[in-house]
C-alpha atoms as a PDB file:
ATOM      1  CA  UNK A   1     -11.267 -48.647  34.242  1.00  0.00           C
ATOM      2  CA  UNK A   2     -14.117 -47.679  36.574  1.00  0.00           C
ATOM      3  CA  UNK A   3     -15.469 -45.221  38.366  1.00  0.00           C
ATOM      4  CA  UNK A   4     -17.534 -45.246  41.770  1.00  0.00           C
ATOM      5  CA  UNK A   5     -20.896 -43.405  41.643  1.00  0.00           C
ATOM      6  CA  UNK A   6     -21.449 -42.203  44.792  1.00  0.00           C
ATOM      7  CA  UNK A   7     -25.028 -41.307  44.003  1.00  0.00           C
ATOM      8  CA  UNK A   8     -26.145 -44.583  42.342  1.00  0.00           C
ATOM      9  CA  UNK A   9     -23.744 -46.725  44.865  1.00  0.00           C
ATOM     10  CA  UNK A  10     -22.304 -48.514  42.530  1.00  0.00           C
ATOM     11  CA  UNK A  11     -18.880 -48.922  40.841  1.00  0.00           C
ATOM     12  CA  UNK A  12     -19.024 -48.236  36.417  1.00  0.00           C
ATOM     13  CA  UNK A  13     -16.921 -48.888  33.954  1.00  0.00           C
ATOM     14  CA  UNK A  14     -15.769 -45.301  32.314  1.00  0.00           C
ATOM     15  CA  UNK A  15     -15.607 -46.688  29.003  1.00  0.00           C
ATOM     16  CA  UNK A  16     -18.892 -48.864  28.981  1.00  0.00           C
ATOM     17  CA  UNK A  17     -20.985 -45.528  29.846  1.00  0.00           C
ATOM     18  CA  UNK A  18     -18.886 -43.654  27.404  1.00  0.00           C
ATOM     19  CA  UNK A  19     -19.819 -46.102  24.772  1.00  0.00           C
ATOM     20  CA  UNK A  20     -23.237 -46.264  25.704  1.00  0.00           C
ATOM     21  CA  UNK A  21     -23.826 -42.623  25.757  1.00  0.00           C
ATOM     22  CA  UNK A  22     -21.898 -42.195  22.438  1.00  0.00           C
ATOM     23  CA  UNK A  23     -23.839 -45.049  20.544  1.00  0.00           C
ATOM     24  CA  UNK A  24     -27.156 -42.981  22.061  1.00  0.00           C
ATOM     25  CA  UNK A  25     -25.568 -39.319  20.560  1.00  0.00           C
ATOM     26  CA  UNK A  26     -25.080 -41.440  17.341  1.00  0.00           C
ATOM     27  CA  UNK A  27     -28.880 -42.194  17.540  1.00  0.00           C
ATOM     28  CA  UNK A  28     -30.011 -38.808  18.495  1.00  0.00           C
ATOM     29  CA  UNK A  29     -27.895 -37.156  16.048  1.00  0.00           C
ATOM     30  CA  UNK A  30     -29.197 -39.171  13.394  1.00  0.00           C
ATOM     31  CA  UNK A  31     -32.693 -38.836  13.872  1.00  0.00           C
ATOM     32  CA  UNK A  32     -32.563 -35.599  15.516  1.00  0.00           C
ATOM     33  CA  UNK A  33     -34.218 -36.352  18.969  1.00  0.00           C
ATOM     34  CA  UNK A  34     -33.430 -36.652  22.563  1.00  0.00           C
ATOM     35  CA  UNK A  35     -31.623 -39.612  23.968  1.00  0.00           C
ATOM     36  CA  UNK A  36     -33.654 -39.974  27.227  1.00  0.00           C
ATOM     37  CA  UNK A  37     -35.607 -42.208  25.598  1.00  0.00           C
ATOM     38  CA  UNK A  38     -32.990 -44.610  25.216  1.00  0.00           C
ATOM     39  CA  UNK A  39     -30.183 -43.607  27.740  1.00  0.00           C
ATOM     40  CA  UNK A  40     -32.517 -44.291  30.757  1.00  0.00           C
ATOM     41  CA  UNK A  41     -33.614 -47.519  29.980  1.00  0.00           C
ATOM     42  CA  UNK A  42     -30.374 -48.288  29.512  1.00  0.00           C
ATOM     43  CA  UNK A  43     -28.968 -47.060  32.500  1.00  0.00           C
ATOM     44  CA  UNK A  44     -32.042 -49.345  34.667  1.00  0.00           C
ATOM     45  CA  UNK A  45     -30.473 -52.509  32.565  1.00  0.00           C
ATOM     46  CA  UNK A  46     -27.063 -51.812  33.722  1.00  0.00           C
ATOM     47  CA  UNK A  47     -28.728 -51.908  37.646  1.00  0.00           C
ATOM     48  CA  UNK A  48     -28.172 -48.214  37.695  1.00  0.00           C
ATOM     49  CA  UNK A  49     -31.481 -47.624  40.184  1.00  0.00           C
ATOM     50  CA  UNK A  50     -34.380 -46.232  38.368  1.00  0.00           C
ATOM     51  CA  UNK A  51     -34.776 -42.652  40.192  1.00  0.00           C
ATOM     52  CA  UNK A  52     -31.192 -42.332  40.103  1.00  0.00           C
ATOM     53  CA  UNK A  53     -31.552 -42.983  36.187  1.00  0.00           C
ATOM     54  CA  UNK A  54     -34.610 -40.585  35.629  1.00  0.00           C
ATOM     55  CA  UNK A  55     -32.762 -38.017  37.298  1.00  0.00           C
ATOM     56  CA  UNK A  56     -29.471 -37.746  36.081  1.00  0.00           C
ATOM     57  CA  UNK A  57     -30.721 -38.406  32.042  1.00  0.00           C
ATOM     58  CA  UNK A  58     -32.224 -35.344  32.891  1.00  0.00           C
ATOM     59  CA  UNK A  59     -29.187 -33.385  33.628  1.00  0.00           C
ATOM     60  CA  UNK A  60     -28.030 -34.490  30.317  1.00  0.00           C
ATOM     61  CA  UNK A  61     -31.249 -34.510  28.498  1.00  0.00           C
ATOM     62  CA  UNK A  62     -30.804 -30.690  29.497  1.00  0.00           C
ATOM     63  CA  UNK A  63     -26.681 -30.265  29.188  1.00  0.00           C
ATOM     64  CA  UNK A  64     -27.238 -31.679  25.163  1.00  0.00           C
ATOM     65  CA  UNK A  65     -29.931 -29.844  24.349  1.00  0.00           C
ATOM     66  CA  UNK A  66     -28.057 -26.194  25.345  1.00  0.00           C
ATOM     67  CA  UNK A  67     -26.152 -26.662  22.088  1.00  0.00           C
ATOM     68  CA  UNK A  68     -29.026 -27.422  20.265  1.00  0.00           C
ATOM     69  CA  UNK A  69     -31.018 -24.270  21.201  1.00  0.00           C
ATOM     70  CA  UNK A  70     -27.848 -22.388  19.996  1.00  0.00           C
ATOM     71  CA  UNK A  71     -27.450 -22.901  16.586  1.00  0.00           C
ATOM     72  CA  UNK A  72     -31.636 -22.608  16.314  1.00  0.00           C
ATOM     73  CA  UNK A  73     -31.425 -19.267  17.653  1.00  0.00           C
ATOM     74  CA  UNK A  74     -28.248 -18.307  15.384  1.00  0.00           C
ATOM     75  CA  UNK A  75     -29.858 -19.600  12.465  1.00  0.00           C
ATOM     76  CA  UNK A  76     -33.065 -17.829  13.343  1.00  0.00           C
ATOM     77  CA  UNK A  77     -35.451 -20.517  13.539  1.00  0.00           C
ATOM     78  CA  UNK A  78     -36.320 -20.331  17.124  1.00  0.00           C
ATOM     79  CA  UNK A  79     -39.757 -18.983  18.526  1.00  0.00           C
ATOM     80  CA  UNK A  80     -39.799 -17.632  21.306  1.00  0.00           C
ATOM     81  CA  UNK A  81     -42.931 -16.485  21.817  1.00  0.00           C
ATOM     82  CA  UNK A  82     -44.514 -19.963  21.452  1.00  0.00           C
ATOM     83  CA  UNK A  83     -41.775 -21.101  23.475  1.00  0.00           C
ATOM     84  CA  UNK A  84     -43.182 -19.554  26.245  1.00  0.00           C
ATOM     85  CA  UNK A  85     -45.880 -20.594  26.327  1.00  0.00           C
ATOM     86  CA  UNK A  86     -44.319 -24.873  26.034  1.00  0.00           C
ATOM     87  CA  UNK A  87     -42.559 -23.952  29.009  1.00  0.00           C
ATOM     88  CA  UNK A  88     -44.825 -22.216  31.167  1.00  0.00           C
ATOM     89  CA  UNK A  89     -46.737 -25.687  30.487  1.00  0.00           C
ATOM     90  CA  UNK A  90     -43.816 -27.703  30.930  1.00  0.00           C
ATOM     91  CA  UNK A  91     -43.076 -26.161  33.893  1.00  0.00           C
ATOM     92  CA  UNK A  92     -46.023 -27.241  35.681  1.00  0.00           C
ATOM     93  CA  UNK A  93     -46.146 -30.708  33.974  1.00  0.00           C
ATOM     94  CA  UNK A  94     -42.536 -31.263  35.709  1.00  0.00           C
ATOM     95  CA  UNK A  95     -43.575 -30.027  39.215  1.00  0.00           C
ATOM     96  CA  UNK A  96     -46.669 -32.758  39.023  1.00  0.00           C
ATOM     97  CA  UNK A  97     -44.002 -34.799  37.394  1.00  0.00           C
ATOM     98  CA  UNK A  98     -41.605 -34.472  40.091  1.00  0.00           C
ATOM     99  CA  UNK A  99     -44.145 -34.695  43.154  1.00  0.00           C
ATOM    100  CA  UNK A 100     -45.812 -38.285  41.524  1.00  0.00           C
ATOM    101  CA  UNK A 101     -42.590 -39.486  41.095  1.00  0.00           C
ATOM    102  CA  UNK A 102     -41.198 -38.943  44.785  1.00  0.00           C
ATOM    103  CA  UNK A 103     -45.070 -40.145  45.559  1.00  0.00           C
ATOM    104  CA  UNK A 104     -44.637 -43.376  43.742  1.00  0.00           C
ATOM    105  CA  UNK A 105     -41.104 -43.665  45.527  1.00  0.00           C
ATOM    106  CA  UNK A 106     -42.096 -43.570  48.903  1.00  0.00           C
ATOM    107  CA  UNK A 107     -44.467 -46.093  48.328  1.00  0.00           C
ATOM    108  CA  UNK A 108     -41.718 -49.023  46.718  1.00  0.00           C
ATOM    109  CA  UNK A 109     -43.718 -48.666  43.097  1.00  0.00           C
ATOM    110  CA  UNK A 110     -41.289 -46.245  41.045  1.00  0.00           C
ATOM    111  CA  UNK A 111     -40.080 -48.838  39.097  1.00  0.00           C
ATOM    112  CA  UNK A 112     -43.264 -50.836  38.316  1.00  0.00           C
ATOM    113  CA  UNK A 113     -44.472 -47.439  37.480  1.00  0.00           C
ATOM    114  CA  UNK A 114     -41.508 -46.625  35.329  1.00  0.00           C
ATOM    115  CA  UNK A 115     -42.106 -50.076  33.390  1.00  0.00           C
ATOM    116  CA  UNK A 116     -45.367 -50.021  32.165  1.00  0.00           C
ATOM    117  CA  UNK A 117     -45.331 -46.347  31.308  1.00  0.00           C
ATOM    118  CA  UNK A 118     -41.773 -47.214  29.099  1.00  0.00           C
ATOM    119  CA  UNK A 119     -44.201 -50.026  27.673  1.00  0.00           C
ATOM    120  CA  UNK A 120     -47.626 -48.196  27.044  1.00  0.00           C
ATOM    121  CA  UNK A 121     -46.413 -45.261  25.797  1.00  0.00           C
ATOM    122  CA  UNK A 122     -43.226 -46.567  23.456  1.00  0.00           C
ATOM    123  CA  UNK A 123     -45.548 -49.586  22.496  1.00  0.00           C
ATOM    124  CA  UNK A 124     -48.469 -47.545  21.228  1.00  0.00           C
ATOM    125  CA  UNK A 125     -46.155 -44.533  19.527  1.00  0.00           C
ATOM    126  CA  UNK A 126     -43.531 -47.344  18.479  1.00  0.00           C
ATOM    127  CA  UNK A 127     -46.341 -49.185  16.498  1.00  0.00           C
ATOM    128  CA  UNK A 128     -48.503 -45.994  14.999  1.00  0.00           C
ATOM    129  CA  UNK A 129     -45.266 -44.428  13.957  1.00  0.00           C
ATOM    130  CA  UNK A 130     -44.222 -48.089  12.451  1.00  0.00           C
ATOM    131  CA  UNK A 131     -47.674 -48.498  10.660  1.00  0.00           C
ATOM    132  CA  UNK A 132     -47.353 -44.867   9.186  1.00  0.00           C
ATOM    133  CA  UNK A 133     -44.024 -45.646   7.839  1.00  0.00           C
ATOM    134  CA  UNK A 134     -45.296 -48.759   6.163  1.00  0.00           C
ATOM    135  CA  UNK A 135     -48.119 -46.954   4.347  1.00  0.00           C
ATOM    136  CA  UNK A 136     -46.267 -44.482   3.188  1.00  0.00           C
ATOM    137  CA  UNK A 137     -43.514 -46.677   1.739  1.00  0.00           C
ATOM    138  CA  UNK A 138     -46.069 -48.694   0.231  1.00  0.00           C
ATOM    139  CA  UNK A 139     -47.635 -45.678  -1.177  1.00  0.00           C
ATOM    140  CA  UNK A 140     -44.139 -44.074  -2.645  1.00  0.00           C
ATOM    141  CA  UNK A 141     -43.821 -47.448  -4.321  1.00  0.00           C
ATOM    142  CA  UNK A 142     -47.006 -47.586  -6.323  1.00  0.00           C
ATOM    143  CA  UNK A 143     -46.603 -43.825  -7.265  1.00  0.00           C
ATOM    144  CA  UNK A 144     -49.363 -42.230  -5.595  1.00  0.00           C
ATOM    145  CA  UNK A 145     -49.270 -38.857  -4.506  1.00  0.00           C
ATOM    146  CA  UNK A 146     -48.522 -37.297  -1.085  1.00  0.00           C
ATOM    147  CA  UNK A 147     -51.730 -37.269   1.220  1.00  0.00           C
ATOM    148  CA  UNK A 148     -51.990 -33.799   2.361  1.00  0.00           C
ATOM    149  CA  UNK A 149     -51.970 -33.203   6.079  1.00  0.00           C
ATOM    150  CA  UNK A 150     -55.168 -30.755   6.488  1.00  0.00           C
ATOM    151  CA  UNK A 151     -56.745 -28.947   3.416  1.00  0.00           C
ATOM    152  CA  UNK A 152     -56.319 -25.071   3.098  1.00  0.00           C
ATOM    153  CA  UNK A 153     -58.367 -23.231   4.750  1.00  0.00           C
ATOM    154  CA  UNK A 154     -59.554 -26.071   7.453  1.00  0.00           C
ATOM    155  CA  UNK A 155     -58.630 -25.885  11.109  1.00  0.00           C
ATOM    156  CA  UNK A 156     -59.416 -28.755  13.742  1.00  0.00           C
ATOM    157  CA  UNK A 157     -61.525 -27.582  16.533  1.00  0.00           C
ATOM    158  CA  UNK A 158     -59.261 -27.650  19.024  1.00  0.00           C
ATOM    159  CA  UNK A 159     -57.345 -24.223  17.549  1.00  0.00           C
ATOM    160  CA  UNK A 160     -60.821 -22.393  18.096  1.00  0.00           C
ATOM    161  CA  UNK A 161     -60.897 -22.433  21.432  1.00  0.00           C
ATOM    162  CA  UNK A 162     -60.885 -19.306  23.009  1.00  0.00           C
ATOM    163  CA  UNK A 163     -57.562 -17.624  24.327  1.00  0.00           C
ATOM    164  CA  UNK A 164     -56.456 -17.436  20.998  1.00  0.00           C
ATOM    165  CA  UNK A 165     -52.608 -16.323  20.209  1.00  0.00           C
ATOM    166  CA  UNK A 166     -50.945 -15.550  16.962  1.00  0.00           C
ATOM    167  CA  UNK A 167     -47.446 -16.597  16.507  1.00  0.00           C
ATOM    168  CA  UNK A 168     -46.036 -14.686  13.626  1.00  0.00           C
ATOM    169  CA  UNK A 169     -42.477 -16.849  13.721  1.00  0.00           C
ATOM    170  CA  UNK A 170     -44.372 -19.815  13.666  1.00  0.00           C
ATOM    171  CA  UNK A 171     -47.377 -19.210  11.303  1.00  0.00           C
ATOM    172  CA  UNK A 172     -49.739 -19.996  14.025  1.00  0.00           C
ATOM    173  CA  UNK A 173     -53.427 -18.085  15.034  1.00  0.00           C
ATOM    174  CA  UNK A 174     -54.398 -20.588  17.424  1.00  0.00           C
ATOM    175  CA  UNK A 175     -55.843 -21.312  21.279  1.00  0.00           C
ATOM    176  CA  UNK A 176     -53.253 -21.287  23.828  1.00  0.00           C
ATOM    177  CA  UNK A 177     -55.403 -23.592  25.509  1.00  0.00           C
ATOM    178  CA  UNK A 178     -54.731 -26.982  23.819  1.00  0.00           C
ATOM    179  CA  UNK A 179     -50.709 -25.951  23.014  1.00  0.00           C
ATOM    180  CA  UNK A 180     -50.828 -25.415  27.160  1.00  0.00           C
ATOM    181  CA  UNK A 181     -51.818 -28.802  27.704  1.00  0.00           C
ATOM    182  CA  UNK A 182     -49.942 -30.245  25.672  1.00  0.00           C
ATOM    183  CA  UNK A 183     -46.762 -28.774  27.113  1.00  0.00           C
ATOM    184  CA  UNK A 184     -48.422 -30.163  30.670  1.00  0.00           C
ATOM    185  CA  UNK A 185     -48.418 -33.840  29.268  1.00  0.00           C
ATOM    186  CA  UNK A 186     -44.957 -33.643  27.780  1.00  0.00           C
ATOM    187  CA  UNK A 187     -43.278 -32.288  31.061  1.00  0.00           C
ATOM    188  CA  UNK A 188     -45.146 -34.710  33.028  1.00  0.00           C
ATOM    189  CA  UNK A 189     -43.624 -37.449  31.585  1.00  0.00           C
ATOM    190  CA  UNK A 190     -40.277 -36.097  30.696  1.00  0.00           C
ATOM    191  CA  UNK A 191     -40.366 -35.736  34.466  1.00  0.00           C
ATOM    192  CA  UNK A 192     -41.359 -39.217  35.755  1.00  0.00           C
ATOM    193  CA  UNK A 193     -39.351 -40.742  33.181  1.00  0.00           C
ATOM    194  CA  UNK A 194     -36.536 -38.969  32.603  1.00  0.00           C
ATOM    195  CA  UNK A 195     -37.130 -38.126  28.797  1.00  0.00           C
ATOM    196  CA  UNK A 196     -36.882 -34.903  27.079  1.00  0.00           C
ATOM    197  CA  UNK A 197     -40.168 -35.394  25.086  1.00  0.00           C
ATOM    198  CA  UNK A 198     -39.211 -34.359  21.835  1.00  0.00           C
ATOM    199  CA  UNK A 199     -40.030 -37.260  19.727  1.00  0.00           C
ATOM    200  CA  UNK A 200     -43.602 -37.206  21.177  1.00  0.00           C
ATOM    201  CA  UNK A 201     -43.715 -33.236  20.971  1.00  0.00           C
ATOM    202  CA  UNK A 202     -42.336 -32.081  17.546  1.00  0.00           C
ATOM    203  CA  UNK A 203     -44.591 -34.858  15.836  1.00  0.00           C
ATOM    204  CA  UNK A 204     -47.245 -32.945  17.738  1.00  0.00           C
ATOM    205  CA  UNK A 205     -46.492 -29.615  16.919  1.00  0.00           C
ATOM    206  CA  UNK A 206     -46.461 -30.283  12.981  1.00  0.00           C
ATOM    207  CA  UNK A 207     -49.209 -32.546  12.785  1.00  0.00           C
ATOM    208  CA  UNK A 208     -51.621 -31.263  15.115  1.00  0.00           C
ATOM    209  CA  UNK A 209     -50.975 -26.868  14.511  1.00  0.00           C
ATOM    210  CA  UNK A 210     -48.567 -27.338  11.130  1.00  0.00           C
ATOM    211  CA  UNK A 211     -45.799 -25.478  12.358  1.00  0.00           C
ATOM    212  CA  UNK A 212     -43.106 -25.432   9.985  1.00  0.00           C
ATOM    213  CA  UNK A 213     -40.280 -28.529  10.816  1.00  0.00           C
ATOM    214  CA  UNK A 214     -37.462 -25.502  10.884  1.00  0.00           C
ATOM    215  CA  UNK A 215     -39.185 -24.143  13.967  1.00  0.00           C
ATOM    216  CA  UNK A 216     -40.308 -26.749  15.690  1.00  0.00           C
ATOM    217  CA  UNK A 217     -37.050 -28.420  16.356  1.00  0.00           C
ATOM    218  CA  UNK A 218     -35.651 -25.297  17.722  1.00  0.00           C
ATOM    219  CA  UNK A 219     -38.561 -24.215  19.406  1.00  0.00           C
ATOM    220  CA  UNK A 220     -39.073 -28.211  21.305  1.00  0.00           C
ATOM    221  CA  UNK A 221     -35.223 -27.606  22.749  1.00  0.00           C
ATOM    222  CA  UNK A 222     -36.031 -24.866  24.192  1.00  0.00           C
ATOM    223  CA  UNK A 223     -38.975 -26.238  26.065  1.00  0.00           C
ATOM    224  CA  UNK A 224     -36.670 -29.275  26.801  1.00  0.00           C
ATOM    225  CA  UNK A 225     -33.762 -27.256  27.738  1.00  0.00           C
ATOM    226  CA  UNK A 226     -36.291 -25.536  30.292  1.00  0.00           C
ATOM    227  CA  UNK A 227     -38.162 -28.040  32.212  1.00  0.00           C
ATOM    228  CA  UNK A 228     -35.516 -30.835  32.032  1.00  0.00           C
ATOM    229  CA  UNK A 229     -33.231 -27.781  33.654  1.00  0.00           C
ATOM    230  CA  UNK A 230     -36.069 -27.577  36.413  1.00  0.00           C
ATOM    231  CA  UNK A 231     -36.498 -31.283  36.253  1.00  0.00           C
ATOM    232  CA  UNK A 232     -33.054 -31.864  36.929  1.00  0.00           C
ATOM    233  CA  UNK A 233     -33.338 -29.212  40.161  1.00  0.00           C
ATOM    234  CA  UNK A 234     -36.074 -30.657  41.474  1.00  0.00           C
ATOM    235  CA  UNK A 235     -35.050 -34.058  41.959  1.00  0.00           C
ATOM    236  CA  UNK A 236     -31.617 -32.563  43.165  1.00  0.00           C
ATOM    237  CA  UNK A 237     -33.768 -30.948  46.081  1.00  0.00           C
ATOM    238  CA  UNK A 238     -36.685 -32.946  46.628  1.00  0.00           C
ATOM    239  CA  UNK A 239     -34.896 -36.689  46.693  1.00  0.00           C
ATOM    240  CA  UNK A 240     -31.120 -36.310  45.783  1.00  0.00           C
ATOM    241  CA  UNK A 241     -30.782 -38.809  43.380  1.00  0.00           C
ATOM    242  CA  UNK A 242     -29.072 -36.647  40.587  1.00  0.00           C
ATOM    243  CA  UNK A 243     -25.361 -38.425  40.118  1.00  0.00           C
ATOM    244  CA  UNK A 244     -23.224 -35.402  38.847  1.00  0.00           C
ATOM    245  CA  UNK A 245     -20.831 -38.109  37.840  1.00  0.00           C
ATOM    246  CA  UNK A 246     -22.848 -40.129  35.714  1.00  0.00           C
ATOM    247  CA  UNK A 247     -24.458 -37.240  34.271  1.00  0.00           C
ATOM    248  CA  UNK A 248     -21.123 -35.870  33.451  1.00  0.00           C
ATOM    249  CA  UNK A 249     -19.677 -39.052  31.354  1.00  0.00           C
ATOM    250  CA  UNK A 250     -22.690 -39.496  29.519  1.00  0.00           C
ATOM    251  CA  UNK A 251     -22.885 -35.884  28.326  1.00  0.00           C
ATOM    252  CA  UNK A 252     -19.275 -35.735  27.318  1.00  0.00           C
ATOM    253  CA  UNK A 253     -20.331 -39.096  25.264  1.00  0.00           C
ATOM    254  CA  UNK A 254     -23.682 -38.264  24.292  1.00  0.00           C
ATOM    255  CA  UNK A 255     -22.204 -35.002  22.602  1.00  0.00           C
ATOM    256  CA  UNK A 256     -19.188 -36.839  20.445  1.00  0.00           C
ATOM    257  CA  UNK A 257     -21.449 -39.110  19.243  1.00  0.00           C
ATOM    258  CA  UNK A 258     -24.125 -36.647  18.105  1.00  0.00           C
ATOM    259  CA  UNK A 259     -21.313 -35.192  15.693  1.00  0.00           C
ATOM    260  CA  UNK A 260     -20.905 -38.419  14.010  1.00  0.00           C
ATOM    261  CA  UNK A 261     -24.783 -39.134  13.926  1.00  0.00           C
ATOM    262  CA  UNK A 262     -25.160 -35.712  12.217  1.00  0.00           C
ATOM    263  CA  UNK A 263     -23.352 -36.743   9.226  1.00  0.00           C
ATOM    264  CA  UNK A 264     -24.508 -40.055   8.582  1.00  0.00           C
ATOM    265  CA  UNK A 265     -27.941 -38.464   8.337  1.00  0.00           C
ATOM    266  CA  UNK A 266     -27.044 -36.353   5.055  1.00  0.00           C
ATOM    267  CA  UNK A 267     -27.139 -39.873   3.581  1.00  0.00           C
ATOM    268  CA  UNK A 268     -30.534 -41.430   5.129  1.00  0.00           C
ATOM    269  CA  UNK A 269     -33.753 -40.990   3.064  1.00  0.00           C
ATOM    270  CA  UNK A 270     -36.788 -39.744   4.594  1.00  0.00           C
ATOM    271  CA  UNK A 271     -38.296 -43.210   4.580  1.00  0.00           C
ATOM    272  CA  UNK A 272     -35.639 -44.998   5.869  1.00  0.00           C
ATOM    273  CA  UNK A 273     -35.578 -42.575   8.565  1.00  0.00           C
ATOM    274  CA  UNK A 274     -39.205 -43.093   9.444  1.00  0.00           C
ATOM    275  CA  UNK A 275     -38.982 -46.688   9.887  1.00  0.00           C
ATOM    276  CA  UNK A 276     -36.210 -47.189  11.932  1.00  0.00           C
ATOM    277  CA  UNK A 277     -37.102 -44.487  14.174  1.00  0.00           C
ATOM    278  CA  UNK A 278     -40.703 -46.428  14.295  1.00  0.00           C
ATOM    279  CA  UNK A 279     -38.335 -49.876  15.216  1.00  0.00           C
ATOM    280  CA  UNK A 280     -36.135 -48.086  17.640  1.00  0.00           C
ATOM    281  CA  UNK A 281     -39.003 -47.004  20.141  1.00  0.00           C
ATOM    282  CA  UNK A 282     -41.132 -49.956  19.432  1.00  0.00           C
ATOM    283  CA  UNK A 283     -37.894 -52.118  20.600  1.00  0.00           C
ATOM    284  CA  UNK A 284     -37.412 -49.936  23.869  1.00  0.00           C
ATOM    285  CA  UNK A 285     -41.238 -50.869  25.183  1.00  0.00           C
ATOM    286  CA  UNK A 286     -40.780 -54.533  24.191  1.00  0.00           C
ATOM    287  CA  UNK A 287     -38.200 -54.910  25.948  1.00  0.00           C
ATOM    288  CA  UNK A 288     -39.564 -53.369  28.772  1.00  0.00           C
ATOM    289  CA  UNK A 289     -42.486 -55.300  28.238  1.00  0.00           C
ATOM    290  CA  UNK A 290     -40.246 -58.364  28.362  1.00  0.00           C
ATOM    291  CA  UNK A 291     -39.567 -57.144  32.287  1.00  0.00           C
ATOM    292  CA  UNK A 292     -43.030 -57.728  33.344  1.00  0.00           C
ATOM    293  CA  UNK A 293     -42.766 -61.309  32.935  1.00  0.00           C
ATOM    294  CA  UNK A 294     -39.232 -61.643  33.982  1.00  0.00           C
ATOM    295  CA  UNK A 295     -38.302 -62.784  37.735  1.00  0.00           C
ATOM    296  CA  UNK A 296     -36.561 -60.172  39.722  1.00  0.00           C
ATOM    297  CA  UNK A 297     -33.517 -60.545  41.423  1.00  0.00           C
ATOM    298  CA  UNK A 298     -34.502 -59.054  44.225  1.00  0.00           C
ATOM    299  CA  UNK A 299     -37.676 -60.994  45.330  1.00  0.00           C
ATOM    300  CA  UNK A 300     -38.025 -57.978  48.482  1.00  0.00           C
ATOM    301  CA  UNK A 301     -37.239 -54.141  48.877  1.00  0.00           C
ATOM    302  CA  UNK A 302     -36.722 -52.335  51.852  1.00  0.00           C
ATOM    303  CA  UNK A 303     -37.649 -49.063  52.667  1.00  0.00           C
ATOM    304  CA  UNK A 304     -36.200 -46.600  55.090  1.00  0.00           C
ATOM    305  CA  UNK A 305     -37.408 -44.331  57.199  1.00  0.00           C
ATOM    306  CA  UNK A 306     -36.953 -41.255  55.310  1.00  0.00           C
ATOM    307  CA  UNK A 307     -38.988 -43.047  52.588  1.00  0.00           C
ATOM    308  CA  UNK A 308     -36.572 -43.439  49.766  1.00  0.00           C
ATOM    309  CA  UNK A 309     -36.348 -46.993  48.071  1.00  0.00           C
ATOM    310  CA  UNK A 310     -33.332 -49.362  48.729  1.00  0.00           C
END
C-alpha cells in the first residue's frame, strides 16, 4: 500500500516507512538515543530529498522525544535549570543551523554538504567510541580496575571560566560559558542535519562536567525536545520542506518500536552496548562515505527561481 507525499513528491510504501521507523525505535530504545541519526540517512537512500529528510526527522526527532521528557520529569530526574541554559544555546545553534542550511540550498550544495558532514562527524565519533569500547573490553578481561574519569577534587579549565553557575539538581559549580557553546554546536548540527544530538551531547555532559547519567538523559530531551521543536518551525517557514505525512508514519513507528527496544535492553551488558553503538554510527558515515565515490543518477540539478533545489 502507498501513500503520496505531497511534500517530498513522491509516492511511499506505508509499510516500508513503518518498518523502517520501527526497526530505528528498536535501535533508539535500545541504546537510549535519538533516531535522527539513522532515520535521515535512511530516508536520503530511499530518494526521499535531503531537506525534505532533515526537516521532517525533525518533527519526529521532537514528537519522540515529548514522551521521553515525561517520565524524566515524573521520575524527578530532570534539570531544569541547566536545561535552560542547553536550550537558550540550542536555540541559537538552530537559527545558524537553519539559515546555513537554506544558504547551502540555494546554492545546489545541501546534499554534498549533508554527506561529508554524515561522514566526518559519524566517522570520527563512530571510531573513538569503537576504540574506547575495545580498551575497555580488553581491560575487563585481564581484570584491571576501572580508570577513573577525573580525580576528586580536579576540575578541567574550561569549568573556571568566569560566569560561573551552580546546578544543585545536577551537582554542577561550573562556567556557563563552555556548557553555552556546547549547546550552540549541538543545535547547529541537529539543525543542518536533522539529528537530535543526543548521542554526541549526553557523552558530553558526563565526560566533560560529570553530571550524573540519571540527569543527563532527561535533561538532553529536553534540549532536544526544544530546538528540534524550533527546528522543525523554522524549516516549516523559511523553506517548506516539512512533510506532515512522513513525519506522521514514522513517529507512529518510531514510538512502537521504542517499546520493544526498551526491553531487550534489560538483557544487554554495558559492554556489549558500547560496541555496537560504536559499529552502528561508524556504519552510517561509511556508508555515506561510500556516496562520495558513487556516480549519481542525476548527472545535473536545476534550480528555480525562488532558489529551492529540484
Amino acid at each position: 500500500m502507498q501513500i503520496y507525499l505531497p511534500i517530498a513528491e513522491l509516492p511511499i510504501s506505508i509499510f516500508l516507512v513503518l518498518g523502517l521507523s520501527g526497526a530505528v525505535g528498536f535501535i533508539s530504545g535500545l541504546f537510549g538515543v535519538g533516531g535522527g541519526f539513522l532515520l535521515t540517512p535512511l530516508l536520503i537512500f530511499l530518494d526521499i530529498p535531503p531537506a525534505v529528510a532533515v526537516a521532517t526527522v525533525a518533527a519526529q526527532v521532537a514528537g519522540s522525544s515529548m514522551t521521553g521528557v515525561l517520565t524524566y520529569w515524573r521520575r524527578n530526574a530532570l534539570d531544569f535549570k541547566l536545561g535552560g541554559i542547553l536550550v537558550s544555546g540550542g536555540i541559537v545553534g538552530t537559527i545558524l543551523g537553519v539559515l546555513f542550511f537554506n544558504s547551502m540550498r540555494r546554492l545546489g550544495q545541501l546534499e554534498l554538504v549533508i554527506t561529508l558532514a554524515y561522514v566526518t562527524l559519524f566517522t570520527c565519533i563512530g571510531g573513538l567510541m569503537l576504540f574506547d569500547a575495545v580498551r575497555v573490553a580488553l581491560r575487563d578481561r585481564r581484570g584491571k580496575p576501572a580508570r577513573r574519569l577525573r580525580e576528586a577534587g580536579s576540575h578541567p579549565p574550561w569549568m573556571g571560566l568566569p560566569l560561573r553557575m551552580r546546578f544543585p539538581r545536577s551537582q554542577l559549580y561550573a562556567s556557563v560559558i563552555p556548557i553555552m557553546a556546547l549547546a550552540v554546536i549541538i543545535g547547529f548540527i541537529g539543525a543542518v542535519l536533522g539529528v537530535g544530538g543526543g548521542f554526541m551531547l549526553v557523552p558530553a555532559l558526563i565526560y566533560f562536567f560529570r553530571i550524573p547519567p540519571a540527569v543527563v538523559v532527561g535533561t538532553s530531551l529536553f534540549q532536544i525536545l526544544v530546538t528540534m521543536t524550533g527546528a522543525t518551525v523554522l524549516h516549516a517557514v523559511t523553506n517548506q520542506s516539512v512533510d506532515i505525512i512522513l513525519a506522521m508514519l514514522l513517529l507512529v513507528g518510531g514510538v512502537i518500536g521504542a517499546q520493544f527496544g526498551g526491553r531487550a535492553a534489560r538483557n544487554l551488558n554495558v559492554s556489549s552496548f558500547r560496541l555496537l553503538l560504536a559499529l552502528l554510527i561508524l556504519s552510517v558515515g561509511l556508508r555515506f562515505a561510500v556516496e562520495l565515490f558513487l556516480p549519481p543518477s542525476e548527472p545535473y540539478s536545476v534550480v528555480v527561481q525562488d532558489g529551492a533545489q529540484r
